[in-house]
C-alpha atoms as a PDB file:
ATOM      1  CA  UNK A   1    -101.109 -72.742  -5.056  1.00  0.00           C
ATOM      2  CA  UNK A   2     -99.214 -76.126  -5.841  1.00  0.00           C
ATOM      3  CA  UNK A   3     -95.682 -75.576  -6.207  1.00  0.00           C
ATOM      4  CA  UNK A   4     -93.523 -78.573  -7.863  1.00  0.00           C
ATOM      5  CA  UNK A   5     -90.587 -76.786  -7.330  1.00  0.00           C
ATOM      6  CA  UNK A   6     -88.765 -74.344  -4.527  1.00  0.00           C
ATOM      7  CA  UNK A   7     -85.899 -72.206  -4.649  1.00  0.00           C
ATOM      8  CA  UNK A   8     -82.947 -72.441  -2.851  1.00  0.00           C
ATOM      9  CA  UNK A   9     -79.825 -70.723  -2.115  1.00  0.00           C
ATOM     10  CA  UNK A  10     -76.673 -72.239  -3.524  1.00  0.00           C
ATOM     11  CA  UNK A  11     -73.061 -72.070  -3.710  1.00  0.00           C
ATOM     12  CA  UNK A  12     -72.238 -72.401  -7.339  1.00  0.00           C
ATOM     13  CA  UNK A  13     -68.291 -73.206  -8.282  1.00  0.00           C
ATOM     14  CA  UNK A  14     -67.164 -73.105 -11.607  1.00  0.00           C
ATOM     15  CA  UNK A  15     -63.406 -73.508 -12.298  1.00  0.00           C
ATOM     16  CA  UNK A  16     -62.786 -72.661  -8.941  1.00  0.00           C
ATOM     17  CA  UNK A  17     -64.981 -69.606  -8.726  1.00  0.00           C
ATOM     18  CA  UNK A  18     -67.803 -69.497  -6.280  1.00  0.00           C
ATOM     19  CA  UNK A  19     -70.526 -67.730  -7.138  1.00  0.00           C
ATOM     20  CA  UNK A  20     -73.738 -67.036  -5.285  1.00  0.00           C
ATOM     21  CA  UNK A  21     -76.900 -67.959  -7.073  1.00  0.00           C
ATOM     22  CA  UNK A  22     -80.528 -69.426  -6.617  1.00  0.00           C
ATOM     23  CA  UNK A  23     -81.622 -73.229  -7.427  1.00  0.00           C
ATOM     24  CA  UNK A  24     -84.786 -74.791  -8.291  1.00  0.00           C
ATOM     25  CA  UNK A  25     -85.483 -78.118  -6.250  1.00  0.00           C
ATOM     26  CA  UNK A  26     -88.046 -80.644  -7.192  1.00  0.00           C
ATOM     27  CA  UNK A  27     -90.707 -79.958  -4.228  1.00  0.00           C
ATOM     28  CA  UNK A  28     -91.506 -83.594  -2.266  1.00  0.00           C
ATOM     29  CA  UNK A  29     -93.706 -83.468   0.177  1.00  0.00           C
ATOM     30  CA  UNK A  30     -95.452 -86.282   1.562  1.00  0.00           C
ATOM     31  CA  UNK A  31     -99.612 -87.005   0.971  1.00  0.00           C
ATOM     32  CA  UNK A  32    -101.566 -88.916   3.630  1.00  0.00           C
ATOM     33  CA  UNK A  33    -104.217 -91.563   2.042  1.00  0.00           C
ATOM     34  CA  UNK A  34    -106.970 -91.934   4.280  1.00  0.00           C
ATOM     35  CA  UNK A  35    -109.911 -94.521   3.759  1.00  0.00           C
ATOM     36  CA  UNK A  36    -113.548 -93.326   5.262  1.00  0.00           C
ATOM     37  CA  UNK A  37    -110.698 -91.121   7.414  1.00  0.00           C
ATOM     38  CA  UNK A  38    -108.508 -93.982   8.119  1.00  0.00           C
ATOM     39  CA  UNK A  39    -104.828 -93.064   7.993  1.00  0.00           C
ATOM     40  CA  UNK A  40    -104.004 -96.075   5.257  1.00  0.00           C
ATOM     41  CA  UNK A  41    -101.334 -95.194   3.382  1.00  0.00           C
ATOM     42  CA  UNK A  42     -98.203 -92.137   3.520  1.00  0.00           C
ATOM     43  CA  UNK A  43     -96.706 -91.541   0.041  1.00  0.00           C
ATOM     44  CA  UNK A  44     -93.689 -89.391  -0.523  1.00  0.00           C
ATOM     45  CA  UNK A  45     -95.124 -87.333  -3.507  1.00  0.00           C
ATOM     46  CA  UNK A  46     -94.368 -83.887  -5.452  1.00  0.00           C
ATOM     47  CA  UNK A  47     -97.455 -81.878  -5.419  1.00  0.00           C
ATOM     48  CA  UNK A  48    -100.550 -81.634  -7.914  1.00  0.00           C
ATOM     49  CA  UNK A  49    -102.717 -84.409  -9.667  1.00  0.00           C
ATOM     50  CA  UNK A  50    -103.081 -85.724  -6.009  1.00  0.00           C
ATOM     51  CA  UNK A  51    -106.633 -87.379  -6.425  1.00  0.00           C
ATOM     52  CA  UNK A  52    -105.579 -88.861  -9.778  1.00  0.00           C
ATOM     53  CA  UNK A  53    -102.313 -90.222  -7.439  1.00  0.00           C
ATOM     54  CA  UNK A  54    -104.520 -91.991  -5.181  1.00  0.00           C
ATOM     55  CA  UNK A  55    -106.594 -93.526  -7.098  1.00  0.00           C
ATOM     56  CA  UNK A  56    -103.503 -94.756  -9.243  1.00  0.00           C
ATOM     57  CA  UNK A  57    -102.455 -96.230  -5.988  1.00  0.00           C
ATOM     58  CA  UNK A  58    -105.291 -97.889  -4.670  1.00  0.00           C
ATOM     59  CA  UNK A  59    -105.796 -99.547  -7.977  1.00  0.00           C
ATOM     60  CA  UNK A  60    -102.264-100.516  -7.428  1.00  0.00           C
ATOM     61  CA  UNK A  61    -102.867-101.685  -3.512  1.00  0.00           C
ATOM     62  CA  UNK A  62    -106.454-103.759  -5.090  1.00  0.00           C
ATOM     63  CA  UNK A  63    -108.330-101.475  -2.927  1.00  0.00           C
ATOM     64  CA  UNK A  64    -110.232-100.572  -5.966  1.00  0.00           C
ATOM     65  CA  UNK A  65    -110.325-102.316  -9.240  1.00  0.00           C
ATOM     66  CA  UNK A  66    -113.209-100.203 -11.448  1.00  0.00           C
ATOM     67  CA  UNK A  67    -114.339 -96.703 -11.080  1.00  0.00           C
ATOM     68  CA  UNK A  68    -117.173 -98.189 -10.030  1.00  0.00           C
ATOM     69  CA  UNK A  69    -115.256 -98.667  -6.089  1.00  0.00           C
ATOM     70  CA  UNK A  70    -115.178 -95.166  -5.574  1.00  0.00           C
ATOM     71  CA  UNK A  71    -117.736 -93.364  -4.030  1.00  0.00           C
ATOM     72  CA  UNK A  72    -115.423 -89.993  -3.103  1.00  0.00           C
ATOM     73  CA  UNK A  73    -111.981 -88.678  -3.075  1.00  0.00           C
ATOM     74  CA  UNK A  74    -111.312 -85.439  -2.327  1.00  0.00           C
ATOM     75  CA  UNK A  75    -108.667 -83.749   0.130  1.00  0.00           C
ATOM     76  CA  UNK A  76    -109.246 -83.200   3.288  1.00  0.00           C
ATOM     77  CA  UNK A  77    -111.914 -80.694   4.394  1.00  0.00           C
ATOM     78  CA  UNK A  78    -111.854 -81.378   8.455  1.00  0.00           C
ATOM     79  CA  UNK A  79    -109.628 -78.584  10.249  1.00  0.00           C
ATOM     80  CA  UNK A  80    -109.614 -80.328  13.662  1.00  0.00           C
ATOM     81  CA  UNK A  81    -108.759 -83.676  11.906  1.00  0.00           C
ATOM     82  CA  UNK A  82    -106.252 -82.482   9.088  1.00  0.00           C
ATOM     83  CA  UNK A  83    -104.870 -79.273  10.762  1.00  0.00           C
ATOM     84  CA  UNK A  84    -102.144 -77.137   8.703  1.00  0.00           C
ATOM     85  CA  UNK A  85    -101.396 -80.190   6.555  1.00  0.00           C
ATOM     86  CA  UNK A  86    -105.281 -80.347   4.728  1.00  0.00           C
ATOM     87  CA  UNK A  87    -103.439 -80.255   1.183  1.00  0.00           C
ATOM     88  CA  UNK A  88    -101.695 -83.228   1.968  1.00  0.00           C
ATOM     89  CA  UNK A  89    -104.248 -85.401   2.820  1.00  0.00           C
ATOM     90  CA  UNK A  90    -107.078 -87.529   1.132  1.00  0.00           C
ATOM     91  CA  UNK A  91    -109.867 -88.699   2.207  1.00  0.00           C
ATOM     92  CA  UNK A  92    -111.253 -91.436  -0.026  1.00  0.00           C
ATOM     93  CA  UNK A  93    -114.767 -92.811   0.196  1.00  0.00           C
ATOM     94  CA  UNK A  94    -115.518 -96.447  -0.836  1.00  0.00           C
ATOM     95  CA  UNK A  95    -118.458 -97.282  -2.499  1.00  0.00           C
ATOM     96  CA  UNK A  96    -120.248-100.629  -1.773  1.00  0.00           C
ATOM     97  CA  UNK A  97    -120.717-102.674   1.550  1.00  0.00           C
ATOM     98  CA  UNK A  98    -119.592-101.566   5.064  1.00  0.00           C
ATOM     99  CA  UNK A  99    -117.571-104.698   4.999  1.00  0.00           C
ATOM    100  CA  UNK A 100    -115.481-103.715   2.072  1.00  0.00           C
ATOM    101  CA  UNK A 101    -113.538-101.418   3.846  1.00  0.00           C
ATOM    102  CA  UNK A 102    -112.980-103.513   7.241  1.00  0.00           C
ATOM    103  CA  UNK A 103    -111.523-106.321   5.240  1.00  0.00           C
ATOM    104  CA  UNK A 104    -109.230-103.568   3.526  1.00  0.00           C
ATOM    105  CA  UNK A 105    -108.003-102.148   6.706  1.00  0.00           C
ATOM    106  CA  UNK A 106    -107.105-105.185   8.785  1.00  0.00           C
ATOM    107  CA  UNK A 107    -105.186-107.542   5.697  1.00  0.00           C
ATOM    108  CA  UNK A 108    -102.745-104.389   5.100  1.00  0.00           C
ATOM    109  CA  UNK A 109    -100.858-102.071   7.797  1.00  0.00           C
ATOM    110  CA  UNK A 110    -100.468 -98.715   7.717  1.00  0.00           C
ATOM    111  CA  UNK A 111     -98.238 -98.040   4.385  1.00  0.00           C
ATOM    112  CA  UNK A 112     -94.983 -95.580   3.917  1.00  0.00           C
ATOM    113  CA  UNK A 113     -94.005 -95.199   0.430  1.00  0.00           C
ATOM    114  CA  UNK A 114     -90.736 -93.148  -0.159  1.00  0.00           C
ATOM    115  CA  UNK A 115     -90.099 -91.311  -3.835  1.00  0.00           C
ATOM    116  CA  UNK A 116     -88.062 -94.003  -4.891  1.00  0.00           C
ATOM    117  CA  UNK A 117     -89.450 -97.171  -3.488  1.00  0.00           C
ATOM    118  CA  UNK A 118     -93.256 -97.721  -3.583  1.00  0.00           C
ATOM    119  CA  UNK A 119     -93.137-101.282  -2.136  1.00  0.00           C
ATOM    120  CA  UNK A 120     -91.785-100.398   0.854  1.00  0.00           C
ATOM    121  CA  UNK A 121     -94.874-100.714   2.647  1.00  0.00           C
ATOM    122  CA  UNK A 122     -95.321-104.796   1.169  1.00  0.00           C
ATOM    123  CA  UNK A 123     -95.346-107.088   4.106  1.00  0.00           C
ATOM    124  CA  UNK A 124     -94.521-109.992   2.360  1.00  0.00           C
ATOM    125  CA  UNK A 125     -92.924-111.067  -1.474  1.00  0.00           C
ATOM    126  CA  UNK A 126     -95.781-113.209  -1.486  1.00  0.00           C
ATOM    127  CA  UNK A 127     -97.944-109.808  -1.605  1.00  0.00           C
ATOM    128  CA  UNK A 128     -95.898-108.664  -4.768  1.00  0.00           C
ATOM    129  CA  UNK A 129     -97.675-111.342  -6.521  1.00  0.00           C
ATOM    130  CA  UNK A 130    -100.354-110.495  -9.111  1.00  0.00           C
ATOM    131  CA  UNK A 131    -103.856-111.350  -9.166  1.00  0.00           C
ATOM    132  CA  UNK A 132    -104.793-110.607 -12.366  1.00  0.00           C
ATOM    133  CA  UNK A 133    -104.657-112.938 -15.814  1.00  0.00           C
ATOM    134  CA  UNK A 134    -101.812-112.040 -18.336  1.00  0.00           C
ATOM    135  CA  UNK A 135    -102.730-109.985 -20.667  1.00  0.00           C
ATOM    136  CA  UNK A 136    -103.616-111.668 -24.160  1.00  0.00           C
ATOM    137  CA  UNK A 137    -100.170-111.346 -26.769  1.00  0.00           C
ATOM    138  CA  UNK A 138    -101.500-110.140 -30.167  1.00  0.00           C
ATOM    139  CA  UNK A 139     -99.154-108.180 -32.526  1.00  0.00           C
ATOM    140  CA  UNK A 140     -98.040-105.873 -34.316  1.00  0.00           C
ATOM    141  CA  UNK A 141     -99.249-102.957 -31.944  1.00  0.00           C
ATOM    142  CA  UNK A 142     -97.191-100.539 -32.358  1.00  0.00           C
ATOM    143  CA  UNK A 143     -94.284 -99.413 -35.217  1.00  0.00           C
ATOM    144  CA  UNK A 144     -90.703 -99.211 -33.955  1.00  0.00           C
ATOM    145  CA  UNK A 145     -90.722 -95.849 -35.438  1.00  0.00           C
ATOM    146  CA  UNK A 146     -93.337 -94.518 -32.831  1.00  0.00           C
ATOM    147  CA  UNK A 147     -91.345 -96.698 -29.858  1.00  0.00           C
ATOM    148  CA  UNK A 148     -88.588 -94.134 -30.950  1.00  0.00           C
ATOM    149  CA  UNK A 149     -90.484 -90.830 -30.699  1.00  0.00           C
ATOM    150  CA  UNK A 150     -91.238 -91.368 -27.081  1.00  0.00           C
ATOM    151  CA  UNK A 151     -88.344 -89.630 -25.165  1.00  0.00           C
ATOM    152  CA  UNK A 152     -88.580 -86.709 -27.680  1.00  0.00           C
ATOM    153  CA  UNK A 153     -92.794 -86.573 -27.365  1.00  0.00           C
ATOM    154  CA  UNK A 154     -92.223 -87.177 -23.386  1.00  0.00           C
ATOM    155  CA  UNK A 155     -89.549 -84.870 -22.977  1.00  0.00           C
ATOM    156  CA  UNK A 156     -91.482 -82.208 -24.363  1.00  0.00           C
ATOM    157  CA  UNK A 157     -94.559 -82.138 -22.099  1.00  0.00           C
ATOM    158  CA  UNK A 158     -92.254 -82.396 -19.037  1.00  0.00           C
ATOM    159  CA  UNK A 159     -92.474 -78.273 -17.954  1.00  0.00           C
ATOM    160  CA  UNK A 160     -91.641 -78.673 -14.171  1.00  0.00           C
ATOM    161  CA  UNK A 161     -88.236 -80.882 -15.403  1.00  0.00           C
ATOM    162  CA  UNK A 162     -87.525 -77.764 -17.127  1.00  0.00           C
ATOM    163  CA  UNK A 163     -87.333 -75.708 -14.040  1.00  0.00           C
ATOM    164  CA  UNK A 164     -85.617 -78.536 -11.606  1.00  0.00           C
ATOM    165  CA  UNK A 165     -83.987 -81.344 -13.339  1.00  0.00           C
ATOM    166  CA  UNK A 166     -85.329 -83.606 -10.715  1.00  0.00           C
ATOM    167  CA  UNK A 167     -88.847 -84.746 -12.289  1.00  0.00           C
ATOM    168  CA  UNK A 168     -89.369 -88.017 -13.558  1.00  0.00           C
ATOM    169  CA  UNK A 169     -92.530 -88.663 -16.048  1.00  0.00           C
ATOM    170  CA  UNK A 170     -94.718 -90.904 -17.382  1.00  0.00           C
ATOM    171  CA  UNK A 171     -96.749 -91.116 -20.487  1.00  0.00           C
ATOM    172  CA  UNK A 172     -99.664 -92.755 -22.008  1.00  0.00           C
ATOM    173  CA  UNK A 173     -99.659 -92.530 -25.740  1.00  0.00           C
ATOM    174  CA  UNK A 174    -101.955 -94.072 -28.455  1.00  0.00           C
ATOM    175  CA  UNK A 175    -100.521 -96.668 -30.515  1.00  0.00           C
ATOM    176  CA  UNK A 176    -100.008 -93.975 -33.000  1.00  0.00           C
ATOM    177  CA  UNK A 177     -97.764 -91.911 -30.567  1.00  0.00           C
ATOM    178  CA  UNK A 178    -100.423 -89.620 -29.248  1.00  0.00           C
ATOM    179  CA  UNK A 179     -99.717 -88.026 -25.876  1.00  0.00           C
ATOM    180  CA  UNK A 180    -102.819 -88.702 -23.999  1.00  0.00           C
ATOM    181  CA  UNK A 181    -102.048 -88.299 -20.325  1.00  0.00           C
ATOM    182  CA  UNK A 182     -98.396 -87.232 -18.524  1.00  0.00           C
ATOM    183  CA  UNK A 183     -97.433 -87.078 -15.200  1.00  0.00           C
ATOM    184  CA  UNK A 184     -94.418 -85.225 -13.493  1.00  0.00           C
ATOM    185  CA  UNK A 185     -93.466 -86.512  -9.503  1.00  0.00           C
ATOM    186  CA  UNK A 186     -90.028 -87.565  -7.673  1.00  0.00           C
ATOM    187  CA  UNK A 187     -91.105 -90.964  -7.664  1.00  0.00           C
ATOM    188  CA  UNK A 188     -91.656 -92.915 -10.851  1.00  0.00           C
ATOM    189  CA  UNK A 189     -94.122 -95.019  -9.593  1.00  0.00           C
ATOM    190  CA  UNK A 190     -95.818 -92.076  -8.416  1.00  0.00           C
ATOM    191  CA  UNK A 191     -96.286 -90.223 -12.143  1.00  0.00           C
ATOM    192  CA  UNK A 192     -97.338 -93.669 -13.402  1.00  0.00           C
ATOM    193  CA  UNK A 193    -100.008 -93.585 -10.556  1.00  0.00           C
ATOM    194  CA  UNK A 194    -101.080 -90.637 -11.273  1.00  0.00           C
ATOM    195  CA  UNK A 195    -101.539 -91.354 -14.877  1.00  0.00           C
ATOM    196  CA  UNK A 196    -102.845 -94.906 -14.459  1.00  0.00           C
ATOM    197  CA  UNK A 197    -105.307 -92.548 -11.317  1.00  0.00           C
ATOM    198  CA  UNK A 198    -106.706 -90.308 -14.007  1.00  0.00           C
ATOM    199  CA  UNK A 199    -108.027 -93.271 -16.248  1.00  0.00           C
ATOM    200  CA  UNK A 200    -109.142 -94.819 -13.610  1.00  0.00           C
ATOM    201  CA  UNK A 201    -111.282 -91.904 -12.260  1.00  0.00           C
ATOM    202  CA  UNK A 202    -112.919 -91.411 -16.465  1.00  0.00           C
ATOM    203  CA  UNK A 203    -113.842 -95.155 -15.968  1.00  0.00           C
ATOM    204  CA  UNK A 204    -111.237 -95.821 -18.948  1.00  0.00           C
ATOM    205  CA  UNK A 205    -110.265 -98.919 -18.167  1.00  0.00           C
ATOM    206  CA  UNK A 206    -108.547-101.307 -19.235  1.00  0.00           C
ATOM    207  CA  UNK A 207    -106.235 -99.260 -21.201  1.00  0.00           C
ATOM    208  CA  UNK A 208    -105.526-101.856 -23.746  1.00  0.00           C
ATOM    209  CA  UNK A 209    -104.998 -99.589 -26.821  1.00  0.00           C
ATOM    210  CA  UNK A 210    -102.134 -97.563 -24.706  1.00  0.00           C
ATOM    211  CA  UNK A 211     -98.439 -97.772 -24.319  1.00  0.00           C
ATOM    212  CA  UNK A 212     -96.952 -96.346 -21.201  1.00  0.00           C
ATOM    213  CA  UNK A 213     -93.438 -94.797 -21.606  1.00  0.00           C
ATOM    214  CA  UNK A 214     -91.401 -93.669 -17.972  1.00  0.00           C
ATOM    215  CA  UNK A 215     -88.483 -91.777 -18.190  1.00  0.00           C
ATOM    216  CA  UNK A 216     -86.623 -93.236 -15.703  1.00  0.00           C
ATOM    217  CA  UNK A 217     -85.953 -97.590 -15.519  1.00  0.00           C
ATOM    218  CA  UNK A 218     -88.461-100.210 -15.111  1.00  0.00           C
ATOM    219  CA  UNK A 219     -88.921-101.550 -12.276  1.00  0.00           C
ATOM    220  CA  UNK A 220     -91.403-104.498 -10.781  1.00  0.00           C
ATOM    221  CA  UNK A 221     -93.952-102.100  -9.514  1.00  0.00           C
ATOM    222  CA  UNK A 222     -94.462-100.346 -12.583  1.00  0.00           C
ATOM    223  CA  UNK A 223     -95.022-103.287 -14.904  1.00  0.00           C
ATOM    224  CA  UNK A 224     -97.487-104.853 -12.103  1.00  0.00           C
ATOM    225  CA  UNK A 225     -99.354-101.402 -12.458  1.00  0.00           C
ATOM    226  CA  UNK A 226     -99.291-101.128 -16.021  1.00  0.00           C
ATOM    227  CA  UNK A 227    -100.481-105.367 -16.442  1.00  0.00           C
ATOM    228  CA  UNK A 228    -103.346-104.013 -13.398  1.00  0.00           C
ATOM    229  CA  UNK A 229    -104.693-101.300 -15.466  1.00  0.00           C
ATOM    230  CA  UNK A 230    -104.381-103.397 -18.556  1.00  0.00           C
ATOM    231  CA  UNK A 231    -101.788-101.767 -20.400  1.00  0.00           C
ATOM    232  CA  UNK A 232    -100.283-103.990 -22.789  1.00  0.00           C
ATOM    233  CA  UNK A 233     -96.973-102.179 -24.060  1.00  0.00           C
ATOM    234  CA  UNK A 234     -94.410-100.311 -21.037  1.00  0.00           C
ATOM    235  CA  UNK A 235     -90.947 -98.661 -22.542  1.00  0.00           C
ATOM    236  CA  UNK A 236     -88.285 -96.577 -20.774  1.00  0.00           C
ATOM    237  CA  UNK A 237     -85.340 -94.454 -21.727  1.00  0.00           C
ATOM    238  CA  UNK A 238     -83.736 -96.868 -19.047  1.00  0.00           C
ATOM    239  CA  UNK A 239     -83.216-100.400 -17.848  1.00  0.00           C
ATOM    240  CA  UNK A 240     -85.731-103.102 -16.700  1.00  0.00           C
ATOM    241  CA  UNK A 241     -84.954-104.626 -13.541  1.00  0.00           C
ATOM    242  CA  UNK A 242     -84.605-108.966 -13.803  1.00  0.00           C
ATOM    243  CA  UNK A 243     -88.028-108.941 -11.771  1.00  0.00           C
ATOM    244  CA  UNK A 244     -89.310-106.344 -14.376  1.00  0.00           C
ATOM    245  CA  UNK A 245     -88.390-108.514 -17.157  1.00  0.00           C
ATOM    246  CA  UNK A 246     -89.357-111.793 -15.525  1.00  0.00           C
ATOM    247  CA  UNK A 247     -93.036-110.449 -14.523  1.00  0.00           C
ATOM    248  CA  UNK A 248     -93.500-109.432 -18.149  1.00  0.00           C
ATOM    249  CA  UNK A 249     -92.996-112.354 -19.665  1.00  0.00           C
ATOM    250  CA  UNK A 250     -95.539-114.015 -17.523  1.00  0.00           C
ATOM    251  CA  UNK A 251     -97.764-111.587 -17.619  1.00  0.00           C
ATOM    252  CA  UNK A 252     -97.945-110.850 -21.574  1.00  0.00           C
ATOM    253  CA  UNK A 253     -96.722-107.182 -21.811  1.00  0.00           C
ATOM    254  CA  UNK A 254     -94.232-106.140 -23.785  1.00  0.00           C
ATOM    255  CA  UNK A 255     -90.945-104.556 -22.427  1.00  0.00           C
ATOM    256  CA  UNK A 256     -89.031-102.002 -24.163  1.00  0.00           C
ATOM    257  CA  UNK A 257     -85.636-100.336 -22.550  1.00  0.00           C
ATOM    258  CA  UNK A 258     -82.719 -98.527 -23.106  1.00  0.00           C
ATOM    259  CA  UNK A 259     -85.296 -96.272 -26.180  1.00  0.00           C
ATOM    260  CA  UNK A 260     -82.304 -94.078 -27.503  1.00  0.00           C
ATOM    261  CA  UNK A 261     -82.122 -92.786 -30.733  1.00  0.00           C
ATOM    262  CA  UNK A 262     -83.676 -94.818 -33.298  1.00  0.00           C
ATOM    263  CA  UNK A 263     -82.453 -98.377 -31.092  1.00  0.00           C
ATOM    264  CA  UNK A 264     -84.081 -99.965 -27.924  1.00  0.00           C
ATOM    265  CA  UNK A 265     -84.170-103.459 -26.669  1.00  0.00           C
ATOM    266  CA  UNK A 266     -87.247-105.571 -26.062  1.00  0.00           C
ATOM    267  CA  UNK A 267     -87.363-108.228 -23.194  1.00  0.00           C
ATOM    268  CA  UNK A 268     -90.940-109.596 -23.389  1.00  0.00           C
ATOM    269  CA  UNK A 269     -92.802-110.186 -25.832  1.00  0.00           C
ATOM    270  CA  UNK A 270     -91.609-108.363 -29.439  1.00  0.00           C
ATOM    271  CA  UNK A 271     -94.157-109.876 -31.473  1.00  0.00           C
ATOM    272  CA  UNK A 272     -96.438-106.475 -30.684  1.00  0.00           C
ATOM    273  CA  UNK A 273     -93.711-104.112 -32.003  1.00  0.00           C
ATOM    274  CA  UNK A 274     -93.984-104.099 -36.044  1.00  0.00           C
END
């Protein structure tokens, strides 16, 4: 059974009473990514959607880039090679040439992600770098009325933030505000994997009629995954970082921040946002 939260005992104080109670703690655990069972990648991850999480990340890494570049991905079957730990590990097959994976393996090192950094494992700045063409700039997209819903619409879907407090989210909506996929992890990077993951694995991309909405701020990473899977419109309850802002721009999606209320900012590329 996947648990996304555990309880703990806890010393509550209250006007300077102490009371004995129980807590719920967002559960993080971490999820070994293995390629044709190749340790590749360690990601610090809360439970569940764990296939749709690695796929989200590979996409992310350039491992894969269609549906089509996955053969399997499933967790880990092998008692001798996983032992007690089989639920946190993947095994992902490749699909294609032999070679595909040998060129994979030796241009990256093994990978450690933690819940709030998912380019720790980057060797370089120069690897930050996209590799993709900006996305075309057509507008309007989407009604600042709908930008404004998001929190609300987001908020609502989030059940294990209910129980913790701990969870970020992410959220793919139509254009018309229409919740069509939410994740709930630790990491933001990792609920935008694991929705960015789940397209990827119905061979929906590029998600160019989506807007992506994180609770949490904007950093880098997540604009370079929304811009990889196509996703023309990302907006936060929070702050972009500069990098955020400055990878936007020259990459054509539009950045939203700070949505609160009927008011937000927008640091790339308004002309989408009627």
């Amino acid at each position: 059974m996947i648990e996304q939260a555990r309880g703990f005992d806890v010393v509550r104080i209250r006007d300077g009473h102490r009371v004995a109670d129980v807590d719920q703690a967002a559960a993080e655990e971490p999820l070994e990514i293995r390629l044709h069972g190749q340790p590749f990648a360690v990601i610090m991850r809360t439970p569940g959607a764990d296939r749709e999480l690695a796929a989200g990340f590979l996409l992310a890494e350039r491992v894969i880039r269609t549906a089509d570049d996955l053969g399997a991905i499933e967790h880990c079957t092998d008692a001798a090679a996983a032992g007690d730990h089989s639920e946190n590990i993947i095994n992902v097959t490749l699909a294609g040439a032999a070679d595909t994976l040998d060129r994979v393996m030796a241009s990256r090192r093994a990978i450690t992600t933690t819940s709030s950094c998912g380019l720790c494992g980057r060797q370089t700045i120069e690897s930050l770098k996209s590799d993709v063409a900006p996305l075309a700039v057509r507008g309007p997209f989407v009604t600042s009325r709908v930008i404004a819903a998001l929190p609300d619409r987001l908020r609502a879907s989030q059940s294990a933030f209910e129980a913790t407090g701990g969870l970020h989210a992410a959220g793919l909506f139509t254009p018309d505000g229409v919740l069509e996929a939410v994740a709930e992890d630790v990491g933001r990077h990792n609920a935008v994997d694991k929705v960015i993951g789940r397209m990827a694995m119905m061979d929906a991309l590029p998600l160019s009629a989506r807007v992506l909405f994180v609770s949490g701020r904007t950093s880098f990473e997540i604009v370079q995954k929304a811009l990889f899977a196509g996703i023309p419109v990302v907006a936060s309850v929070s702050a972009p970082s500069s990098l955020a802002i400055d990878l936007a721009r020259e990459a054509g999606v539009t950045l939203v921040g700070f949505v609160r209320g009927t008011a937000f900012n927008v640091y790339a590329h308004p002309q989408r946002i009627a």
